[in-house]
Protein backbone atom coordinates (compact mmCIF):
# COMPACT_ATOMS: atom_id res chain seq x y z
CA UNK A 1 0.00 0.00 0.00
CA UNK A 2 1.29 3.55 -1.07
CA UNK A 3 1.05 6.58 0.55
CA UNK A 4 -0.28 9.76 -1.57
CA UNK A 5 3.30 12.35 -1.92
CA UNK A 6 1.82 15.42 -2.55
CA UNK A 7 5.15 16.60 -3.56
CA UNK A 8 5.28 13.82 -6.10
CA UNK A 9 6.03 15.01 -9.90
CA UNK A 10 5.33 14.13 -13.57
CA UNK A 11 8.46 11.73 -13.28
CA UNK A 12 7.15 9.77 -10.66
CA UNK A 13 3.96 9.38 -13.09
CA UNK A 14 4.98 8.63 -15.96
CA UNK A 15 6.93 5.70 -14.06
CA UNK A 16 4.00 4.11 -12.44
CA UNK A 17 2.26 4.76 -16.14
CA UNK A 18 5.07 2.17 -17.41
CA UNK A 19 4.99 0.01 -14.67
CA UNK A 20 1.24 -0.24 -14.62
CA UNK A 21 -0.72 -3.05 -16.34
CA UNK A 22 -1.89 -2.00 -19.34
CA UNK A 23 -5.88 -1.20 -19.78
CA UNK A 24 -7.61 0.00 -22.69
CA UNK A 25 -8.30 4.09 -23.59
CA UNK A 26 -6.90 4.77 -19.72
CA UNK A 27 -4.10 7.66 -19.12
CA UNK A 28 -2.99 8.54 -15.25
CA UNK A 29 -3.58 12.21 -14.46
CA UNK A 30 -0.92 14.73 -13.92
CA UNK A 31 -0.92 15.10 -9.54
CA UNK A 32 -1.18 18.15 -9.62
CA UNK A 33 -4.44 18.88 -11.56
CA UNK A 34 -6.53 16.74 -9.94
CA UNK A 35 -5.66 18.44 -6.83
CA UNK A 36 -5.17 22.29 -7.40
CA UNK A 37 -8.14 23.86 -5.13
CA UNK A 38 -10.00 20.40 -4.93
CA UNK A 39 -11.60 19.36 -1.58
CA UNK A 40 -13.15 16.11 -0.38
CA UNK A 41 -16.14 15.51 1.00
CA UNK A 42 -16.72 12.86 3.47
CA UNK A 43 -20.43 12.28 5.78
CA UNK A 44 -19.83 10.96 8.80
CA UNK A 45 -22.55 9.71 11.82
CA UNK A 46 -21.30 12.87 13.63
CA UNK A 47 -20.58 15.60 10.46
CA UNK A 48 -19.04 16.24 7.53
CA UNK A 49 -15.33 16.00 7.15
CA UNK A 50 -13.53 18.84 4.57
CA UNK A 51 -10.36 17.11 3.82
CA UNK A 52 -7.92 19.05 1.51
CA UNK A 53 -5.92 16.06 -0.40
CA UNK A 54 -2.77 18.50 -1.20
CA UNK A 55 -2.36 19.61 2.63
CA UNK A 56 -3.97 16.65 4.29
CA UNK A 57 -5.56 19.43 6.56
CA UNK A 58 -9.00 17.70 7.82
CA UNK A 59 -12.02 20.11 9.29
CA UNK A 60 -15.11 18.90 10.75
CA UNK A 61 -18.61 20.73 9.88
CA UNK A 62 -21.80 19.97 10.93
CA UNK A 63 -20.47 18.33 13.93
CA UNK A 64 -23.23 15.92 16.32
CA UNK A 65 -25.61 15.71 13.04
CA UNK A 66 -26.05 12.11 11.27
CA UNK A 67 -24.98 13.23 7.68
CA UNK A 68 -26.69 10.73 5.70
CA UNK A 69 -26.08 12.35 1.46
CA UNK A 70 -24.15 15.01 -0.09
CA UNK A 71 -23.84 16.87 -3.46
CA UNK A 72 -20.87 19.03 -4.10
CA UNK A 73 -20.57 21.23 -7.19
CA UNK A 74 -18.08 23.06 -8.65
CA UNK A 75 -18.59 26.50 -8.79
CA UNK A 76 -22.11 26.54 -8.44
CA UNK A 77 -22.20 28.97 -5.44
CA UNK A 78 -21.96 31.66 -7.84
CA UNK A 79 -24.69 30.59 -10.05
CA UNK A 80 -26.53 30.84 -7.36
CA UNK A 81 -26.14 34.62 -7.76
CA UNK A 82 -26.07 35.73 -11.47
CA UNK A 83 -26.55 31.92 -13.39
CA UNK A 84 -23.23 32.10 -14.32
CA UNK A 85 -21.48 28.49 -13.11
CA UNK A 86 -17.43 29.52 -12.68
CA UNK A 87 -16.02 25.77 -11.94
CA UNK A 88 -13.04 27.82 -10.81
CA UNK A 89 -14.77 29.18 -7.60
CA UNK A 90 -16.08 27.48 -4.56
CA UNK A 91 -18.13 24.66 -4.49
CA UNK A 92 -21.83 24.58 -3.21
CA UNK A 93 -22.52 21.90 -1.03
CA UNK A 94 -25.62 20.43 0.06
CA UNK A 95 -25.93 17.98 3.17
CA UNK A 96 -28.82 16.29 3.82
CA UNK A 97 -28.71 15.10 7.90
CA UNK A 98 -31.01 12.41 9.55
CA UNK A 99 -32.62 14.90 12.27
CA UNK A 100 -32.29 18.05 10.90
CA UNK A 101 -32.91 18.57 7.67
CA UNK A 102 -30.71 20.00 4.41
CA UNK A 103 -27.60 22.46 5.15
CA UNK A 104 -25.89 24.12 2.76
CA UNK A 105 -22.62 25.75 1.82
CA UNK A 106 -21.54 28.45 -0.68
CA UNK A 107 -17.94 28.77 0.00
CA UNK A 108 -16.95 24.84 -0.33
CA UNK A 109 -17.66 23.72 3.30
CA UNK A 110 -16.35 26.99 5.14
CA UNK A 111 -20.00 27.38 6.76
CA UNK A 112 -22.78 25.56 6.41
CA UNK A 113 -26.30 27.12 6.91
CA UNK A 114 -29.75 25.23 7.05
CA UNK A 115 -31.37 25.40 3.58
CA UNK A 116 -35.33 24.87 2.68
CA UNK A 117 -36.35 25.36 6.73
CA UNK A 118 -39.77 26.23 6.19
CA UNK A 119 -39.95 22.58 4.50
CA UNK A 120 -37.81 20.15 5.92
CA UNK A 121 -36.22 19.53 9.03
CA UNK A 122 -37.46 20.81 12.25
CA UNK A 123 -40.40 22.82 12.23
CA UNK A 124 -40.49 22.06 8.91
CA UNK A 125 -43.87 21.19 6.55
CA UNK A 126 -41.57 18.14 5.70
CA UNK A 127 -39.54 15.12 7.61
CA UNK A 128 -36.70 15.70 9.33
CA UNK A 129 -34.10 13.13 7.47
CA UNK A 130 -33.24 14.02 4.34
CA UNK A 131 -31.40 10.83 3.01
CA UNK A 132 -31.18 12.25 -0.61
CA UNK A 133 -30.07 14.80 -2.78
CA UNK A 134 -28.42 15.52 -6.11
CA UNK A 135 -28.23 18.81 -8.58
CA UNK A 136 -28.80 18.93 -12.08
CA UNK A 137 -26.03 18.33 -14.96
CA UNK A 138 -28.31 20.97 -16.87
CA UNK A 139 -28.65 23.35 -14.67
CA UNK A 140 -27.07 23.92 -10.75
CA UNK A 141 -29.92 25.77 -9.31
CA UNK A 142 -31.94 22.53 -10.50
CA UNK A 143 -32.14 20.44 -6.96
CA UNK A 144 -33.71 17.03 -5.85
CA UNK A 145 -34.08 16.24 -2.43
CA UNK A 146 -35.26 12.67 -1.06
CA UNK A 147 -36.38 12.24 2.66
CA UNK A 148 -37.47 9.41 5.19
CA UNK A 149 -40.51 8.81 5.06
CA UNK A 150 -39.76 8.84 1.19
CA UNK A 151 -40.81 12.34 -0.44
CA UNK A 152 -38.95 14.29 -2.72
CA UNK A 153 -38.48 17.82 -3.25
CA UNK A 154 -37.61 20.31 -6.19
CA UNK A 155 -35.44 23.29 -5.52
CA UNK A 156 -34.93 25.96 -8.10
CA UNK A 157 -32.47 28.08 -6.39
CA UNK A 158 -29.74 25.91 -5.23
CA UNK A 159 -31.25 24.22 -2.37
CA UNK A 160 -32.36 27.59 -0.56
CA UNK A 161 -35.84 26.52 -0.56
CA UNK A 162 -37.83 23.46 -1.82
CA UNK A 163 -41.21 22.42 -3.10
CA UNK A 164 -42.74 19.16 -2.88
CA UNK A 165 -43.15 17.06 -6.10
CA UNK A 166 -46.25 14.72 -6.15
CA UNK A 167 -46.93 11.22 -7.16
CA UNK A 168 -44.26 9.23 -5.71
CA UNK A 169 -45.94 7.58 -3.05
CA UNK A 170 -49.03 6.89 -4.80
CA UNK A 171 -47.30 4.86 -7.13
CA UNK A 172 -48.43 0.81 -6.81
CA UNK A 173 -45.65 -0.41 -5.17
CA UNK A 174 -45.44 2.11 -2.48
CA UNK A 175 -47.77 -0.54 0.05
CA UNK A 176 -44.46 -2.95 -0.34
CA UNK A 177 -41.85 -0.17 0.69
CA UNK A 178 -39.74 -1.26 3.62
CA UNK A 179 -36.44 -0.61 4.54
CA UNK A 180 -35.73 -3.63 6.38
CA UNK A 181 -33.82 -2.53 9.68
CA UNK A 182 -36.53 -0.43 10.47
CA UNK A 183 -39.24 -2.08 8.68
CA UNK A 184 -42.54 0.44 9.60
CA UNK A 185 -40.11 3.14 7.71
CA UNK A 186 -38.12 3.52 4.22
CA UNK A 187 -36.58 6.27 2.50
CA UNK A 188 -35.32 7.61 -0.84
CA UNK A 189 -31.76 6.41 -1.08
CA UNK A 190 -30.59 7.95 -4.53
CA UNK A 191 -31.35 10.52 -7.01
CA UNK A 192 -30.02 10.52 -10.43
CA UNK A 193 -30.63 13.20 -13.07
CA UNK A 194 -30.82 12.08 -16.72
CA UNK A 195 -27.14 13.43 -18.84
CA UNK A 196 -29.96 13.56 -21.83
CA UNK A 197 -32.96 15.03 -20.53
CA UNK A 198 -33.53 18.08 -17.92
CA UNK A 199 -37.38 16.91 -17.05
CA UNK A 200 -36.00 13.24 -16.10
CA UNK A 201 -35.15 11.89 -12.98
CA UNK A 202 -34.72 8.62 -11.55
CA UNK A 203 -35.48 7.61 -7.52
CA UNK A 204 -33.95 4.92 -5.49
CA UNK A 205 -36.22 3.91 -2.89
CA UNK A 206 -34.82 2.06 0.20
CA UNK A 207 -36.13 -0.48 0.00
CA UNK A 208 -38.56 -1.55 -3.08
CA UNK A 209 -38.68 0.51 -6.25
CA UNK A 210 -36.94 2.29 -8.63
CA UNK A 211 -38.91 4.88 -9.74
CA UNK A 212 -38.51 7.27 -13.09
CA UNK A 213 -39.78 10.02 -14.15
CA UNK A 214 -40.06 12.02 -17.61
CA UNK A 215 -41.43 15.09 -16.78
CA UNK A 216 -40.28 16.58 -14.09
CA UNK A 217 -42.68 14.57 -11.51
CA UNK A 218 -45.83 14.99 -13.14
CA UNK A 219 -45.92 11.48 -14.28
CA UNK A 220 -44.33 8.60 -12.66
CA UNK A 221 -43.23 4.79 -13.80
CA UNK A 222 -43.26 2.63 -11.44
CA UNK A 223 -40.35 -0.72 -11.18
CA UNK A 224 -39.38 -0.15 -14.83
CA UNK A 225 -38.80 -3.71 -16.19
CA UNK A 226 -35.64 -5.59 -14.89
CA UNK A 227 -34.54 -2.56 -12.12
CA UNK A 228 -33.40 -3.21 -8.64
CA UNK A 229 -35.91 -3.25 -5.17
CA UNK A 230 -33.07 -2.28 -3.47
CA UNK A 231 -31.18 0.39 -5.23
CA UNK A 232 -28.11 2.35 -3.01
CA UNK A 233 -26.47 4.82 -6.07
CA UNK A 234 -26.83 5.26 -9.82
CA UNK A 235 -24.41 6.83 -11.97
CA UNK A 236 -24.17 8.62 -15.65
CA UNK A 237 -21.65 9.97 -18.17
CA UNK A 238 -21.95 12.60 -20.44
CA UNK A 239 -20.18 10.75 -23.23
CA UNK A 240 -23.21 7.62 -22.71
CA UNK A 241 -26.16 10.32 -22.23
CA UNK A 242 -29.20 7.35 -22.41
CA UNK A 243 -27.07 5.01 -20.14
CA UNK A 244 -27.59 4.77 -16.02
CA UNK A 245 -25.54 2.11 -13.76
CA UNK A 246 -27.14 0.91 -10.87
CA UNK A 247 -25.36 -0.71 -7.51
CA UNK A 248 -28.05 -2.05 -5.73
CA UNK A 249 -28.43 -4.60 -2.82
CA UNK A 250 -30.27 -7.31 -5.60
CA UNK A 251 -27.07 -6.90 -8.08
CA UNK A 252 -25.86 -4.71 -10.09
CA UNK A 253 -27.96 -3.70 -13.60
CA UNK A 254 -27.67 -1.20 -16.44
CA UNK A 255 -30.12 1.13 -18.51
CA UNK A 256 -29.38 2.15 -21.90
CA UNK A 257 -32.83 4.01 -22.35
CA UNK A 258 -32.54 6.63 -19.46
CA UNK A 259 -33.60 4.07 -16.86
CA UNK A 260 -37.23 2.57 -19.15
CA UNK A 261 -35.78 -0.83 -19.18
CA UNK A 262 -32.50 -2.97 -17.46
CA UNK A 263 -29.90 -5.44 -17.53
CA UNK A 264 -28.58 -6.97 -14.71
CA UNK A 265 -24.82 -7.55 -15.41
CA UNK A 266 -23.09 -10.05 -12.90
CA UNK A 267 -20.78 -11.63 -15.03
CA UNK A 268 -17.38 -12.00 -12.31
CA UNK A 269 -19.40 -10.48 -10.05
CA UNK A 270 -19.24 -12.96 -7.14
CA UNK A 271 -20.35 -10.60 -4.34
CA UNK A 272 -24.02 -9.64 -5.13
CA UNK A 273 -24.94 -7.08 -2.66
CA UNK A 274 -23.74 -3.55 -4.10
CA UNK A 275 -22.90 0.00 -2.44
CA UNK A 276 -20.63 2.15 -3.60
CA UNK A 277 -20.57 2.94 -7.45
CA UNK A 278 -18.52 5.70 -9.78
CA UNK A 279 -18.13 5.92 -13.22
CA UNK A 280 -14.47 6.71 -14.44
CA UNK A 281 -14.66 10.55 -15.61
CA UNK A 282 -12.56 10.06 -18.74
CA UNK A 283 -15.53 7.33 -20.46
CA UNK A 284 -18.56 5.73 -19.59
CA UNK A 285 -17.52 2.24 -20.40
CA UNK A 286 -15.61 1.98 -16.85
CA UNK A 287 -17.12 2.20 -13.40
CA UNK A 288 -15.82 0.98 -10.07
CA UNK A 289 -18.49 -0.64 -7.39
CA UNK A 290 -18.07 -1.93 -3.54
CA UNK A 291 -19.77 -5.16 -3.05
CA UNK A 292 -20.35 -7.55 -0.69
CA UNK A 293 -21.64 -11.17 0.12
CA UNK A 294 -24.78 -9.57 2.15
CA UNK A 295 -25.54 -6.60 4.33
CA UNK A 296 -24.65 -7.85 7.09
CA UNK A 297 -21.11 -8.18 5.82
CA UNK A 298 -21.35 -4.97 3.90
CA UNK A 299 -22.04 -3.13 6.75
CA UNK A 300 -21.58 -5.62 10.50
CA UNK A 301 -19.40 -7.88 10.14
CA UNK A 302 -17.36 -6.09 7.89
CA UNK A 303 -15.83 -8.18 4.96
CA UNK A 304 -16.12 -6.08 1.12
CA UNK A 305 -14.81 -5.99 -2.07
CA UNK A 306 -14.07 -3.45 -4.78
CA UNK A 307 -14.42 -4.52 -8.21
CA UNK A 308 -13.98 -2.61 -11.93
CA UNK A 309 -17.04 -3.17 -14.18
CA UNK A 310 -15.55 -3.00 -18.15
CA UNK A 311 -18.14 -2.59 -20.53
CA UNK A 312 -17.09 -4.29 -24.32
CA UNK A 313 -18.91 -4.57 -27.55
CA UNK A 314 -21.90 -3.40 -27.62
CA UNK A 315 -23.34 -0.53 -29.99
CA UNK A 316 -20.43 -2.28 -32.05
CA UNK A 317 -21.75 -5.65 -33.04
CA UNK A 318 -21.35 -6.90 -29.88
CA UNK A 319 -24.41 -9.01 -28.02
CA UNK A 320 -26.21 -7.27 -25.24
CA UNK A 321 -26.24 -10.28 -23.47
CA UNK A 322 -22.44 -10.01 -23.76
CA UNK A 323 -21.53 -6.54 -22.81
CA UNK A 324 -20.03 -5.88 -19.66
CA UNK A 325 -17.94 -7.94 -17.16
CA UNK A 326 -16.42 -7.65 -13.48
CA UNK A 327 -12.87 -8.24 -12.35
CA UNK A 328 -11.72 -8.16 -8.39
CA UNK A 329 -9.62 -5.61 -7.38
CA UNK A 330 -7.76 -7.64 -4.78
CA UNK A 331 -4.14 -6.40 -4.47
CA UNK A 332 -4.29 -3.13 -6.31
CA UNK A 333 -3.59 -1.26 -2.89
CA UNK A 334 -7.55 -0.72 -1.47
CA UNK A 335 -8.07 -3.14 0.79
CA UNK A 336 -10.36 -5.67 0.93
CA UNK A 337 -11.93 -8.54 2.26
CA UNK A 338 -12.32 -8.77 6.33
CA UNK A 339 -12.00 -5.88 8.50
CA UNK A 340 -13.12 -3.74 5.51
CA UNK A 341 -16.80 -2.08 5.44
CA UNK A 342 -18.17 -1.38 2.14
CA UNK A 343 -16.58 1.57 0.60
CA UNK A 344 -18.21 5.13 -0.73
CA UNK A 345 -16.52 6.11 -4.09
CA UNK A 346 -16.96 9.51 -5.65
CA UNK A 347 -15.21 10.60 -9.46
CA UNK A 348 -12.45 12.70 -9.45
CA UNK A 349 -11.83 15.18 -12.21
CA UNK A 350 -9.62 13.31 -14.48
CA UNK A 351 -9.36 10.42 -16.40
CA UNK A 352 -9.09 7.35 -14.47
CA UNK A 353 -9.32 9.22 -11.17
CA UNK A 354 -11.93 7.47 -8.60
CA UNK A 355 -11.88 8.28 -4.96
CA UNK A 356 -12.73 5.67 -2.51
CA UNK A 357 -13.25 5.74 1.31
CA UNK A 358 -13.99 2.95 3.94
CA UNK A 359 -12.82 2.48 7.40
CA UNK A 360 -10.06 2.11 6.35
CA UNK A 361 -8.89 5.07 5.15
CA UNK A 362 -9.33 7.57 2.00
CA UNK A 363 -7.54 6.24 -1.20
CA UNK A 364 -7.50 7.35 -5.04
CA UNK A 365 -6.62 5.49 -7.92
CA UNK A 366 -5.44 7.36 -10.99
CA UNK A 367 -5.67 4.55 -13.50
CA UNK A 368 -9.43 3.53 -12.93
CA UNK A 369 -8.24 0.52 -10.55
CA UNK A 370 -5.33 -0.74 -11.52
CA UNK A 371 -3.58 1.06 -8.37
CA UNK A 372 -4.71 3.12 -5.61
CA UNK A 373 -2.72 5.44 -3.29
CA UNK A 374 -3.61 5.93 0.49
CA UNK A 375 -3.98 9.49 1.23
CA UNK A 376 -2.17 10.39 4.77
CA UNK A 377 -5.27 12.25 6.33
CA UNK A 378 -6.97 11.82 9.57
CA UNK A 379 -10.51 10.44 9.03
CA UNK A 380 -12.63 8.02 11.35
CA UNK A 381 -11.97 4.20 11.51
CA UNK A 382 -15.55 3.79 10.43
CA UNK A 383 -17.54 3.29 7.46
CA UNK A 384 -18.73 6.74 6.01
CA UNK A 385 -22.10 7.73 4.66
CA UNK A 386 -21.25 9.42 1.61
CA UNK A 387 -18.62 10.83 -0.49
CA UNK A 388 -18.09 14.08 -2.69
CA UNK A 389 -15.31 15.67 -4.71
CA UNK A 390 -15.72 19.37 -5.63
């Protein structure tokens, strides 16, 4: 296992490019650029931790709140004043805690304020847990928010306040909803805006649906044929606009219609109960998952895995039945197996650059899996909630 260098140089890189195995379309990032004024954000049972990677300085915010979901954005605090989105300035983030509603930050995790009071959180109209949220690829001041008892909310201005969208729980399956350790209860686990389409969004409830929708929430479809009960995080990329991965506690499946039909792809997959899921940001055709034989071991006993997903073939010739297969990612430097909780994992900024944190510790991997670094900072020995890089 390596430890991150921050002082390491384009030397050092292009050694471990020569020395790494080879993999297809893949080129390791220059240090320095995925770093320069990049922060990482890591929800913790008692706050958010604001870890800078280049200084290994480590703040806590939020501290005594449950932070159950973030979403961290690039320079969308100052859209939030004149629509213009500098990815240059500070990030906005939103955090969504389990007693007290959504906070948010426009001067990436300096202060953190509540956000949408008069709707969620304590003397809210709304729950207090908000387990959910994610901001539009279209547009920052586009926000979806997910709660316990599972609701979801539409912000136009960043987060700052929130409106209810309808339909969700009338939908069919909502009688079946149960989120098993706390079975009278569930929640929204995931939101997932469409690359392709402002107006669609796609809802993870925990547990028993995956829910889509077309239009904004007007509409609704209900357990689109062949998606997960149990979803835990989708992900998209630009360059695959139509496509959306799913990690999910029932496997792991794929969309390549904006979410109207799925796959389920578990070819080398021998772990079946999914967490953690990114999508390399230099192609869709590469995504990293944490897995695990059940949830018990996912997230009691502690014993997970970390695997690469490589899509091949199809939209080329190639069978759909085909497309897509896992490989273990024992021995690359994360590690795995027992003593390991199931792992968060966030994309960095550059090709081949995924983040991952578990208990133990925060680690990056510039070459979509082939090798990961540990980076020297001073986070909890315990499994985080969620993960963001701004």
């Amino acid at each position: 296992m390596r430890s991150w260098n921050p002082a390491a140089d384009a030397s050092r890189a292009d050694a471990s490019r020569a020395s790494a195995p080879a993999a297809p379309r893949r080129t390791l990032f220059t240090p320095l650029s995925e770093r320069r004024d990049m922060r990482i954000y890591a929800a913790y049972d008692d706050g958010v931790r604001v870890v800078d990677p280049a200084t290994g300085a480590v703040e806590t915010r939020l501290s005594g709140q449950r932070v159950e979901c973030l979403s961290a954005t690039p320079g969308a605090a100052r859209g939030d004043v004149d629509d213009e989105t500098d990815a240059s300035g500070p990030a906005r983030v939103l955090a969504g805690t389990s007693e007290a509603g959504l906070f948010r930050s426009v001067d990436g995790g300096e202060r953190f304020t509540r956000a949408a009071a008069s709707t969620l959180g304590p003397e809210g109209s709304g729950p207090d847990a908000v387990t959910a949220v994610a901001t539009s690829p279209h547009d920052p001041a586009i926000v979806w928010i997910g709660t316990e008892p599972s609701r979801v909310y539409r912000s136009a201005d960043g987060g700052e306040t929130a409106r209810r969208v309808g339909g969700l729980t009338d939908l069919p399956s909502a009688s079946e909803w149960s989120f098993p350790p706390r079975p009278d209860t569930h929640h929204v686990r995931w939101i997932e805006p469409c690359q392709a389409d402002p107006e669609r969004w796609l809802v993870g409830i925990e547990a028993g649906a995956l829910a889509v929708t077309a239009d904004g929430g007007e509409t609704w479809t209900d357990r689109p044929p062949g998606s997960r009960r149990d979803t835990h995080a989708m992900a998209t990329h630009p360059d695959a606009p139509d496509r959306v991965y799913a990690a999910a506690g029932d496997g792991f499946a794929e969309s390549d219609d904006r979410g109207d039909s799925w796959r389920v792809r578990d070819a080398g997959l021998d772990h079946g109960y999914v967490w953690g899921l990114a999508v390399d940001p230099g192609g869709p055709d590469t995504a990293l998952v944490s897995a695990a034989e059940s949830a018990t071991a996912a997230h009691r006993r502690g014993e997970a895995y970390l695997y690469r997903y490589r899509r091949d073939g199809e939209g080329d010739g190639g069978s759909a039945a085909d497309a897509g297969a896992f490989e273990r990612l024992d021995d690359r430097g994360f590690p795995t197996g027992a003593g390991t909780y199931r792992a968060v994992l966030a994309p960095g900024r550059t090709t081949g650059a995924v983040w991952a944190l578990s208990n133990r510790g925060l680690f990056v991997t510039r070459d979509a899996g082939d090798s990961f670094e540990q980076v020297p900072v001073d986070l909890p020995d315990r499994p985080a909630r969620a993960l963001a890089v701004a």
